[in-house]
Protein backbone atom coordinates (compact mmCIF):
# COMPACT_ATOMS: atom_id res chain seq x y z
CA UNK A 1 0.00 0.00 0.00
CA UNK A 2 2.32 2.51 0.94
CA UNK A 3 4.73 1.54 -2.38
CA UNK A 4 1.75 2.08 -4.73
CA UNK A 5 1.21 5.38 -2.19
CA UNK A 6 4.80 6.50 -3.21
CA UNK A 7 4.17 5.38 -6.76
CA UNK A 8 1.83 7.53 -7.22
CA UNK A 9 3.35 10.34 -5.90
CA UNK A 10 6.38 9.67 -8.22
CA UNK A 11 4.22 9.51 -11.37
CA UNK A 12 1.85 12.41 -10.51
CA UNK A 13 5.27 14.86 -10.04
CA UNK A 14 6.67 13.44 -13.24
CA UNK A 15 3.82 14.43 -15.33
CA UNK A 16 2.85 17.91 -13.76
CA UNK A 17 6.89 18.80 -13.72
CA UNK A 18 7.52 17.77 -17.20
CA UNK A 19 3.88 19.86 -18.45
CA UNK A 20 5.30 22.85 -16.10
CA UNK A 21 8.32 22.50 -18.25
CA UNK A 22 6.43 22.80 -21.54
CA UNK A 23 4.40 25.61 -20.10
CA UNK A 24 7.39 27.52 -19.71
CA UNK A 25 8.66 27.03 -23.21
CA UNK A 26 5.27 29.38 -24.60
CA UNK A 27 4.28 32.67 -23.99
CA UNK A 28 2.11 33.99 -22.44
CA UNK A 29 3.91 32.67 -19.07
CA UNK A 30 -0.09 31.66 -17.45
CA UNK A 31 -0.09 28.84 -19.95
CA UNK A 32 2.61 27.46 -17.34
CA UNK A 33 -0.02 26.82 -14.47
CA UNK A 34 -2.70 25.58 -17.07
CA UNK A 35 -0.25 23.17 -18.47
CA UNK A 36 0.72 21.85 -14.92
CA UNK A 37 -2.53 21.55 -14.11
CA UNK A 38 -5.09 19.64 -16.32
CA UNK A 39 -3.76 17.41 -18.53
CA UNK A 40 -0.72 16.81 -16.33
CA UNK A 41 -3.19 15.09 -13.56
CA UNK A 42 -5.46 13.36 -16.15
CA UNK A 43 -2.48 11.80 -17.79
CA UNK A 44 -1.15 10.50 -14.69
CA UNK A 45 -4.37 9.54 -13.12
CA UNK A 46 -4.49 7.63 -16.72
CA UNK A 47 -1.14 5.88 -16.54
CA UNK A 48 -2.02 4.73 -13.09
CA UNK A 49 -5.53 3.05 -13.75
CA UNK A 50 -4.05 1.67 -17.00
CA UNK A 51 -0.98 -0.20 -14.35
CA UNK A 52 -3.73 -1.24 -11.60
CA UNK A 53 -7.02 -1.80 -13.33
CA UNK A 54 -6.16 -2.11 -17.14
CA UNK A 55 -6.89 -0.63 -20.35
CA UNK A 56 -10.90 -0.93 -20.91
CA UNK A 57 -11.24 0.43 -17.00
CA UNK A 58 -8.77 3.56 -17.77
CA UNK A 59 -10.76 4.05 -21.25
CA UNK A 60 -13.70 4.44 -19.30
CA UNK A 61 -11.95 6.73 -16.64
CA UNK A 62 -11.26 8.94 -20.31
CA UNK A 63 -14.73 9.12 -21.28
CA UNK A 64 -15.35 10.49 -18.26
CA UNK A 65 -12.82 13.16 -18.46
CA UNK A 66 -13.50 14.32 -21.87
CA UNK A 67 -17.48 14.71 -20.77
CA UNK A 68 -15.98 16.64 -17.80
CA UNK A 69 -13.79 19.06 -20.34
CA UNK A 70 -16.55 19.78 -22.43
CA UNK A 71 -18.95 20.24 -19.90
CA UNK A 72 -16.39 22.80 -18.18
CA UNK A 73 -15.69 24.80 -21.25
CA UNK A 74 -19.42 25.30 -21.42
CA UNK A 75 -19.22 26.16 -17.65
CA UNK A 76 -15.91 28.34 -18.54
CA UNK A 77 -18.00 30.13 -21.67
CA UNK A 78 -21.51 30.53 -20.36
CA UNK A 79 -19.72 32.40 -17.28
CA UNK A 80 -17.74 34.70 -19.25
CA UNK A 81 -20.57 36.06 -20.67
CA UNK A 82 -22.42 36.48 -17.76
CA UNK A 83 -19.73 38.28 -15.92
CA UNK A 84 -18.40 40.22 -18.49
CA UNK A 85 -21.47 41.34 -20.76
CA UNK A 86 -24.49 41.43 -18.38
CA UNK A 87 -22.29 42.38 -15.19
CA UNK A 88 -23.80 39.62 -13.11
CA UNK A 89 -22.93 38.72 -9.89
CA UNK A 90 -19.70 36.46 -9.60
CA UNK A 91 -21.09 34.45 -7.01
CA UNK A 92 -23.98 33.58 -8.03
CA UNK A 93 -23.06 32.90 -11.56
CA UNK A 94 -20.44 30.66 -10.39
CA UNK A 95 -22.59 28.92 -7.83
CA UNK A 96 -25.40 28.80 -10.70
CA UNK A 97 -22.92 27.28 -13.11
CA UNK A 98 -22.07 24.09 -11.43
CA UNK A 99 -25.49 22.80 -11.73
CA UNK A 100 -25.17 23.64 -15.94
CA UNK A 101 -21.86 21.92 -15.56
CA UNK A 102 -22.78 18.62 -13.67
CA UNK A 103 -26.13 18.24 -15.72
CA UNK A 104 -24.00 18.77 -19.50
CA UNK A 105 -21.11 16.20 -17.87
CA UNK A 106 -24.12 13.65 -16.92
CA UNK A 107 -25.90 14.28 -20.01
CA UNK A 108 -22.59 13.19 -22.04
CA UNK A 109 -20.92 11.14 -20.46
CA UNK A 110 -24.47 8.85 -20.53
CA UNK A 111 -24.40 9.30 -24.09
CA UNK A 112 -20.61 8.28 -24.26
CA UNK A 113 -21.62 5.32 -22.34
CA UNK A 114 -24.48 4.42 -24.99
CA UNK A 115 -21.60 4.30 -27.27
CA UNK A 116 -19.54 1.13 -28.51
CA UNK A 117 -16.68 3.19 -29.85
């Protein structure tokens, strides 16, 4: 337990150092924390399933994260037009948000799940 603990650690710094790397290399410099962020973690996370619980459980866990990126670019859009052209509240639109999010995630990743690809 605690070697697949340390394991883990070791692969999760691996990928978020070398995508903090690449996010160096372009300009503007804030593509830095977006590269050591995201895809970094789902990579990892990725690699890991694929060593414990194989390839058709990780391809599931990838479903699942694509539904969750388009959902959140959705999330990411709908809120930048209500904060920047209607001048709504941040809270609120955020807070609102999350439901649009987790009902567009749902909605595709039961689709995805429909589908033999």
């Amino acid at each position: 337990m605690v070697l697949q603990i340390l394991f883990r650690f070791a692969v999760g710094g691996l990928f978020v150092s070398g995508f903090a790397i690449l996010g160096n290399l372009f300009k503007p410099k804030s593509f830095a924390g977006l590269f050591g962020a995201a895809p970094s973690l789902a990579l990892a996370t990725l690699a890991l399933t694929i060593a414990t619980d194989g390839i058709s459980y990780a391809t599931i866990e990838a479903r699942s994260m694509l539904a969750g990126a388009v959902a959140f670019f959705f999330y990411a859009r709908l809120a930048m037009i209500l904060l920047a052209h209607y001048k709504a509240p941040t809270k609120f639109v955020t807070s609102a948000l999350l439901v649009v999010w987790l009902q567009i995630a749902f909605a595709l990743w039961f689709v995805a799940s429909k589908v033999r690809l």
